[in-house]
N, C-alpha and C. Protein backbone atom coordinates (compact mmCIF):
# COMPACT_ATOMS: atom_id res chain seq x y z
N UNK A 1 30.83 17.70 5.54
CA UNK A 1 29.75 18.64 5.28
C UNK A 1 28.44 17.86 5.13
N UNK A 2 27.60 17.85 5.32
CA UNK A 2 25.89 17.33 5.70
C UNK A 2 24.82 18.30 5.15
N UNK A 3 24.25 18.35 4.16
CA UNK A 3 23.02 19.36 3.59
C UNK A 3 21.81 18.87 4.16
N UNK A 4 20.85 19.37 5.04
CA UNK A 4 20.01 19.35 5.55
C UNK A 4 18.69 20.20 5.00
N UNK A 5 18.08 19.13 4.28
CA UNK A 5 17.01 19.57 3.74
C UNK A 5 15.75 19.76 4.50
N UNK A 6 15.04 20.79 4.07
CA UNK A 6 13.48 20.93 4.88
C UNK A 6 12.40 22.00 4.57
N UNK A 7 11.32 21.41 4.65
CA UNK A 7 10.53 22.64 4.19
C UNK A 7 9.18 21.63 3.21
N UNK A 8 9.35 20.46 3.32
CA UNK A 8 8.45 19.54 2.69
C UNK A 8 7.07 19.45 3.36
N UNK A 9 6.04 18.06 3.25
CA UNK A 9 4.86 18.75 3.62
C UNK A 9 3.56 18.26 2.32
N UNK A 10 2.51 18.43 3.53
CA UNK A 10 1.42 17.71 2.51
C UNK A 10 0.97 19.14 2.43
N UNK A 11 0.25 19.66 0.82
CA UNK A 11 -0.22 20.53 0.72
C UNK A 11 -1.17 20.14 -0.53
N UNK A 12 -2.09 21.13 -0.91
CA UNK A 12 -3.34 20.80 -1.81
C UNK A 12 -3.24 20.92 -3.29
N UNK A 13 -3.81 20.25 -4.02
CA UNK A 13 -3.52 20.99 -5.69
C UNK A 13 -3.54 22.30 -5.62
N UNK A 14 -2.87 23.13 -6.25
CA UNK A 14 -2.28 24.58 -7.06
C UNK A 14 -2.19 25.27 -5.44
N UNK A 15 -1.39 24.44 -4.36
CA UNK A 15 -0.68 25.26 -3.58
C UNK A 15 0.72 25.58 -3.42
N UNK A 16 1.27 26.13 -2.29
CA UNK A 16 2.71 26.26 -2.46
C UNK A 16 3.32 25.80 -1.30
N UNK A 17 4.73 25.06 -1.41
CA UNK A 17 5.79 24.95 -0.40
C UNK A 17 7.27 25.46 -0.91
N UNK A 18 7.77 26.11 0.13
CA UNK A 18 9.37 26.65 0.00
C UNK A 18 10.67 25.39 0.78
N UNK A 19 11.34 25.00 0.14
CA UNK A 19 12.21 23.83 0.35
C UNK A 19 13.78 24.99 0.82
N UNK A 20 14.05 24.34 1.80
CA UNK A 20 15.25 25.14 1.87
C UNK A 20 16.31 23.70 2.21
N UNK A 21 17.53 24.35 2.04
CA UNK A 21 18.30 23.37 2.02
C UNK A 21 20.23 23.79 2.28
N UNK A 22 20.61 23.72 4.00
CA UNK A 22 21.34 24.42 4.40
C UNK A 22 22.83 23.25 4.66
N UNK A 23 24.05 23.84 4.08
CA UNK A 23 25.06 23.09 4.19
C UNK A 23 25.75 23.29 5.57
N UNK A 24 26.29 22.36 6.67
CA UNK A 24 26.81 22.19 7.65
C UNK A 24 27.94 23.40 8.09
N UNK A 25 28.84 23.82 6.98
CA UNK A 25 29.90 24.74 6.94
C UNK A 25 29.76 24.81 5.58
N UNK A 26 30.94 25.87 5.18
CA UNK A 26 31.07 26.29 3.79
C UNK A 26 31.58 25.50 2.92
N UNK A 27 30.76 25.20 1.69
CA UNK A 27 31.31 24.81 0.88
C UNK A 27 32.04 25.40 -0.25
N UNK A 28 33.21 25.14 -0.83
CA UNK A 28 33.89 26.10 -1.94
C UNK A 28 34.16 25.29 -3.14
N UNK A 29 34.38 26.09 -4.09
CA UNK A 29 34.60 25.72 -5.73
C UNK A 29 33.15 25.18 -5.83
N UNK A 30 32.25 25.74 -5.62
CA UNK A 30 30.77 24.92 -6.08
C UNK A 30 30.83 24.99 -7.53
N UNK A 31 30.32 24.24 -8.11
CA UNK A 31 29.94 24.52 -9.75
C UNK A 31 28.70 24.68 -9.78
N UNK A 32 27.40 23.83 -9.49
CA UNK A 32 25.76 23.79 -9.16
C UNK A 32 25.32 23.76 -8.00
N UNK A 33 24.22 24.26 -7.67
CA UNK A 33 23.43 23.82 -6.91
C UNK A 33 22.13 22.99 -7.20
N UNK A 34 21.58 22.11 -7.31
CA UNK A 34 20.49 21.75 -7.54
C UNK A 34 19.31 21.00 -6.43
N UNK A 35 18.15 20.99 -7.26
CA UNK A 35 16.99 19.80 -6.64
C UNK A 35 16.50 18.65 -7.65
N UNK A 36 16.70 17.36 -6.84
CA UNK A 36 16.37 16.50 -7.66
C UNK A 36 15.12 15.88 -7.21
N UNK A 37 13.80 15.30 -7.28
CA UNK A 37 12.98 14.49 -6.92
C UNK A 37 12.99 12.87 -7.64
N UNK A 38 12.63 11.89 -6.55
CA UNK A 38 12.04 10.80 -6.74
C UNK A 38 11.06 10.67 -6.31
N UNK A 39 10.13 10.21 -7.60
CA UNK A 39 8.51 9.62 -7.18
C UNK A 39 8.73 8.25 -6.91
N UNK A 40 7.63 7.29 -6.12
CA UNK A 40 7.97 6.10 -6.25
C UNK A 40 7.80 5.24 -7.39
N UNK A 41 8.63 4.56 -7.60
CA UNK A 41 8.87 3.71 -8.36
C UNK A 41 9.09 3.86 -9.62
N UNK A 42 10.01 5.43 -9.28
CA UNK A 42 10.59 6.09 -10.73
C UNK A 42 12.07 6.18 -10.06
N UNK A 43 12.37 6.99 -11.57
CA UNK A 43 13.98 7.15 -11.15
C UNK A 43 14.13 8.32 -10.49
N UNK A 44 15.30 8.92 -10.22
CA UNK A 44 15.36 10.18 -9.91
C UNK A 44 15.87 11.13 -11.02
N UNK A 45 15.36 12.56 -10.75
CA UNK A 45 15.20 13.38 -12.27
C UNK A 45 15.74 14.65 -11.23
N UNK A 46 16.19 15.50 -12.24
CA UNK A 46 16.78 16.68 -12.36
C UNK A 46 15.35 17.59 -12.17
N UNK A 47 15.63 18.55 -11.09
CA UNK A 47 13.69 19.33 -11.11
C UNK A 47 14.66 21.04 -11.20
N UNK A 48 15.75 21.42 -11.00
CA UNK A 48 16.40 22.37 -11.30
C UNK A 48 17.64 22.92 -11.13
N UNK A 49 18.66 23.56 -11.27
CA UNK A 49 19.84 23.81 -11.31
C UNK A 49 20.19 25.30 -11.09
N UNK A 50 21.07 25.67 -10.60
CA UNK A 50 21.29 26.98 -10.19
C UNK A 50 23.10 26.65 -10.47
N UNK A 51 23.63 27.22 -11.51
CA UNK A 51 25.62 27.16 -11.49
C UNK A 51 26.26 28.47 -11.00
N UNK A 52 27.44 28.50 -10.62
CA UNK A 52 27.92 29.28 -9.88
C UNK A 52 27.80 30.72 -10.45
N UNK A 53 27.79 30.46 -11.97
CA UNK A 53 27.86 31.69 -12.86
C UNK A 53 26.19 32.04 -12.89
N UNK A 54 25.31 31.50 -12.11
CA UNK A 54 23.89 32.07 -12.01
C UNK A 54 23.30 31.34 -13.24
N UNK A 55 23.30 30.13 -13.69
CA UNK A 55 22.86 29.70 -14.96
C UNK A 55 21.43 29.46 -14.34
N UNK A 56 20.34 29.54 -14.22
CA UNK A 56 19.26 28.48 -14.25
C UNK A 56 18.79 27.31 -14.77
N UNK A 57 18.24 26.60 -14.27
CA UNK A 57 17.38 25.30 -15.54
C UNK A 57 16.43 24.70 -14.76
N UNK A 58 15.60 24.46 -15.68
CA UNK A 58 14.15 23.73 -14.87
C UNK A 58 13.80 22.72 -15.57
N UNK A 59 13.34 21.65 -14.84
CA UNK A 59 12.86 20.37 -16.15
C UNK A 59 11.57 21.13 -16.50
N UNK A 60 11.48 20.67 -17.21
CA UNK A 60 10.05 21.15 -18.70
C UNK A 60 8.57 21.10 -17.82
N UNK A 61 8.47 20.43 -16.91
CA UNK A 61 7.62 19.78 -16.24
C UNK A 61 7.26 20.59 -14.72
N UNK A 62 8.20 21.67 -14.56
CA UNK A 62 8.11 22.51 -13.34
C UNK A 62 8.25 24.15 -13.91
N UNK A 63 8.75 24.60 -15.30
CA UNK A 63 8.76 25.55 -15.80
C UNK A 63 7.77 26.46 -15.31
N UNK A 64 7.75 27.74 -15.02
CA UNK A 64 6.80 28.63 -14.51
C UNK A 64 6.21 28.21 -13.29
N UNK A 65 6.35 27.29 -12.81
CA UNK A 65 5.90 27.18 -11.32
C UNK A 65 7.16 27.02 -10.66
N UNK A 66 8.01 26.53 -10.77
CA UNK A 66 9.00 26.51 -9.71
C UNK A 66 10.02 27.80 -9.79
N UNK A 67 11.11 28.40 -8.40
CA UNK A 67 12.13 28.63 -8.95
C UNK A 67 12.98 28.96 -8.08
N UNK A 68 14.44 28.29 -8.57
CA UNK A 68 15.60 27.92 -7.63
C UNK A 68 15.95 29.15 -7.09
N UNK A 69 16.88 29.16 -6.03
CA UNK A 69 17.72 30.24 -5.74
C UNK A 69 18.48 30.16 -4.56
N UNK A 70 19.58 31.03 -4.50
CA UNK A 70 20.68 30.36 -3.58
C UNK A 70 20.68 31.63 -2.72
N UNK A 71 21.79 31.61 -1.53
CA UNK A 71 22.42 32.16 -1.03
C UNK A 71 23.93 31.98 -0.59
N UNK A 72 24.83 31.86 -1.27
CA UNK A 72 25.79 31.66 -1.42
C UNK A 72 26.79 31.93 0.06
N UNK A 73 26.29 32.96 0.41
CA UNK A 73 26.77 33.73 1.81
C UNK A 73 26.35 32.15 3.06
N UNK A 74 25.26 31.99 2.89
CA UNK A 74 25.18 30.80 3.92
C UNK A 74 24.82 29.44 3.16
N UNK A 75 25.46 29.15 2.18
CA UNK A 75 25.40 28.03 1.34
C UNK A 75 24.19 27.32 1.60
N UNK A 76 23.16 27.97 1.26
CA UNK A 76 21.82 27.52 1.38
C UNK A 76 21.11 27.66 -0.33
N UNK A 77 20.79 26.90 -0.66
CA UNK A 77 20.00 26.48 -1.34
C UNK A 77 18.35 26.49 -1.97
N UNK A 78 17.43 26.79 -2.49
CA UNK A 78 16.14 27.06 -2.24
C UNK A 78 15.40 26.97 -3.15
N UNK A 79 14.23 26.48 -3.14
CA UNK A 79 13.33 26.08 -4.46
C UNK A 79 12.04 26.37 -4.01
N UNK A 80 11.26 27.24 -4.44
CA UNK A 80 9.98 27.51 -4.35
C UNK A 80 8.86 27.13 -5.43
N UNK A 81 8.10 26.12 -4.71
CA UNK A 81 7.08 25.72 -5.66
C UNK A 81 5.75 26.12 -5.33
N UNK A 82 5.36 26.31 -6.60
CA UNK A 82 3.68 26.89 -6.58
C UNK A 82 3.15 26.38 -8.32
N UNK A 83 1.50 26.20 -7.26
CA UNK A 83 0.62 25.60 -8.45
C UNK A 83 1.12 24.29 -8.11
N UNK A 84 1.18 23.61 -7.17
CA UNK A 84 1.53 21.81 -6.69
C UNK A 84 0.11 21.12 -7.79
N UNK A 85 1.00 20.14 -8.03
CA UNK A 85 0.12 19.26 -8.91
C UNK A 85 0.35 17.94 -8.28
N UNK A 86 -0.33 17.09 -8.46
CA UNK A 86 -0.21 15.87 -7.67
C UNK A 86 0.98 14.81 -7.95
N UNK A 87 0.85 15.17 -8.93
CA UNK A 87 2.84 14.57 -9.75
C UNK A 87 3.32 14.93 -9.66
N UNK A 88 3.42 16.18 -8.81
CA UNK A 88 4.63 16.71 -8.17
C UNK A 88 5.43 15.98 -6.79
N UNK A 89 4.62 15.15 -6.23
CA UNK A 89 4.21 14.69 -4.78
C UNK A 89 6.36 13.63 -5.36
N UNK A 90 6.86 13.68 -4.19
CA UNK A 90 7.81 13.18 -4.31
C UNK A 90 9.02 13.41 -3.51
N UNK A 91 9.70 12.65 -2.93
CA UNK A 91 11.07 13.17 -1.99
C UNK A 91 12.09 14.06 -3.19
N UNK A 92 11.98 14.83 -2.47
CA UNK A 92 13.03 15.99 -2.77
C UNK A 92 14.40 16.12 -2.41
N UNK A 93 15.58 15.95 -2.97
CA UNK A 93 16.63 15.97 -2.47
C UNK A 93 17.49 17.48 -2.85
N UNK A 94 18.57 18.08 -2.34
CA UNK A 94 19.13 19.00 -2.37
C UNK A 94 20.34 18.52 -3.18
N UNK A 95 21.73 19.11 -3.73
CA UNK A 95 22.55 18.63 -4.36
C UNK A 95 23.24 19.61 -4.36
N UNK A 96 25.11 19.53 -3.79
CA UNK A 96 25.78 20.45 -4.37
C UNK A 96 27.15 20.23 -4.69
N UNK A 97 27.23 20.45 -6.15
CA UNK A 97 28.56 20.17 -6.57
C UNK A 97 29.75 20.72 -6.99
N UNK A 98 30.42 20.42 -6.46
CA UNK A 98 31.66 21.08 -6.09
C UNK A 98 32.88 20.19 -7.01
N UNK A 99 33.93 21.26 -7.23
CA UNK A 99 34.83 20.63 -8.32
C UNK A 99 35.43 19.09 -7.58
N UNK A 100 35.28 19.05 -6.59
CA UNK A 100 35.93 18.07 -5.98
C UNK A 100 35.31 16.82 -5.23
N UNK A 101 33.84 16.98 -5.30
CA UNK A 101 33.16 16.19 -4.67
C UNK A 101 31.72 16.51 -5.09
N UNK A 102 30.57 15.56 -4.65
CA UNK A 102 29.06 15.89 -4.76
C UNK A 102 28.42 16.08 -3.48
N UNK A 103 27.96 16.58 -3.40
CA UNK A 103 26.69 16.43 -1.55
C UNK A 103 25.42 16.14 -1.77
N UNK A 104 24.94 15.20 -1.24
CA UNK A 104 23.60 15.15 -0.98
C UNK A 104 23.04 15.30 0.42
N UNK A 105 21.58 15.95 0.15
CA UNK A 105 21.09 16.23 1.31
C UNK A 105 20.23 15.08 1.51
N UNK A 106 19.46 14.36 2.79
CA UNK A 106 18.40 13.08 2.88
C UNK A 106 17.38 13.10 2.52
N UNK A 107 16.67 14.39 1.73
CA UNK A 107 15.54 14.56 1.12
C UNK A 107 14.49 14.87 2.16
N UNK A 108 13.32 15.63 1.61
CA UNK A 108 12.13 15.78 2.16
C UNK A 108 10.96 15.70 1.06
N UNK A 109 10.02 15.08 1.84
CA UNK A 109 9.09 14.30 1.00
C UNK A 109 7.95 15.36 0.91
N UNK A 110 7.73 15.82 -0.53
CA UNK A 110 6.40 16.30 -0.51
C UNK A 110 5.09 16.05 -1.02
N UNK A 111 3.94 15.82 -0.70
CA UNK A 111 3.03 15.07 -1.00
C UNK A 111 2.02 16.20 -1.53
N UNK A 112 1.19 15.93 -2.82
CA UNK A 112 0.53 16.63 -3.15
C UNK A 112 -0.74 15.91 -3.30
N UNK A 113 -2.01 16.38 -2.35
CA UNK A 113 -3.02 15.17 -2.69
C UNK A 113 -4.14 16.38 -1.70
N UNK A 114 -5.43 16.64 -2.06
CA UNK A 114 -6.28 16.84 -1.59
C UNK A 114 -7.10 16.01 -0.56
């Protein structure tokens, strides 16, 4: 299975991009879905979570501007951000975990800079 992320993109302070993020075939027993970003020459961080039982979570730092959401039917994935701040700017990766394994998608880089 291969998650193919996309939807990244240079865009301006307090604009918006939609990240989608589509799995090869079906995946089953998922537990989460998530998005993680790395800035450079940081680590990589948790930016939100979606669990099978519909849990949400957002790091503290994307609260009210971002928000996850799935489609389970075509194991797609999705994070909509608005209000881009320039520390937002960062490869974006997709994530889905399953009782039996993890997936990562190759990320898409989004740059936030006027």
């Amino acid at each position: 299975v291969q998650l193919q992320a996309s939807g990244g993109g240079l865009v301006q302070p307090g604009g918006s991009l939609r990240l989608s993020c589509a799995a090869s075939r079906s995946i089953f027993n998922i537990v989460n879905m998530a998005w993680y970003r790395q800035a450079p020459g940081k680590q990589r961080e948790l930016v939100a979570v979606v669990s099978s039982g519909g849990y949400l979570g957002y790091a503290d730092s994307v609260k009210g501007r971002f928000t996850i959401s799935r489609d389970s039917a075509k194991n797609t994935v999705y994070l909509q951000m608005n209000s881009l701040k320039p520390e937002d700017t960062a490869v974006y990766y997709c994530n889905v975990e399953a009782s039996y394994y993890n997936y990562w998608g190759q990320g898409t880089l989004v740059t936030v800079s006027s």
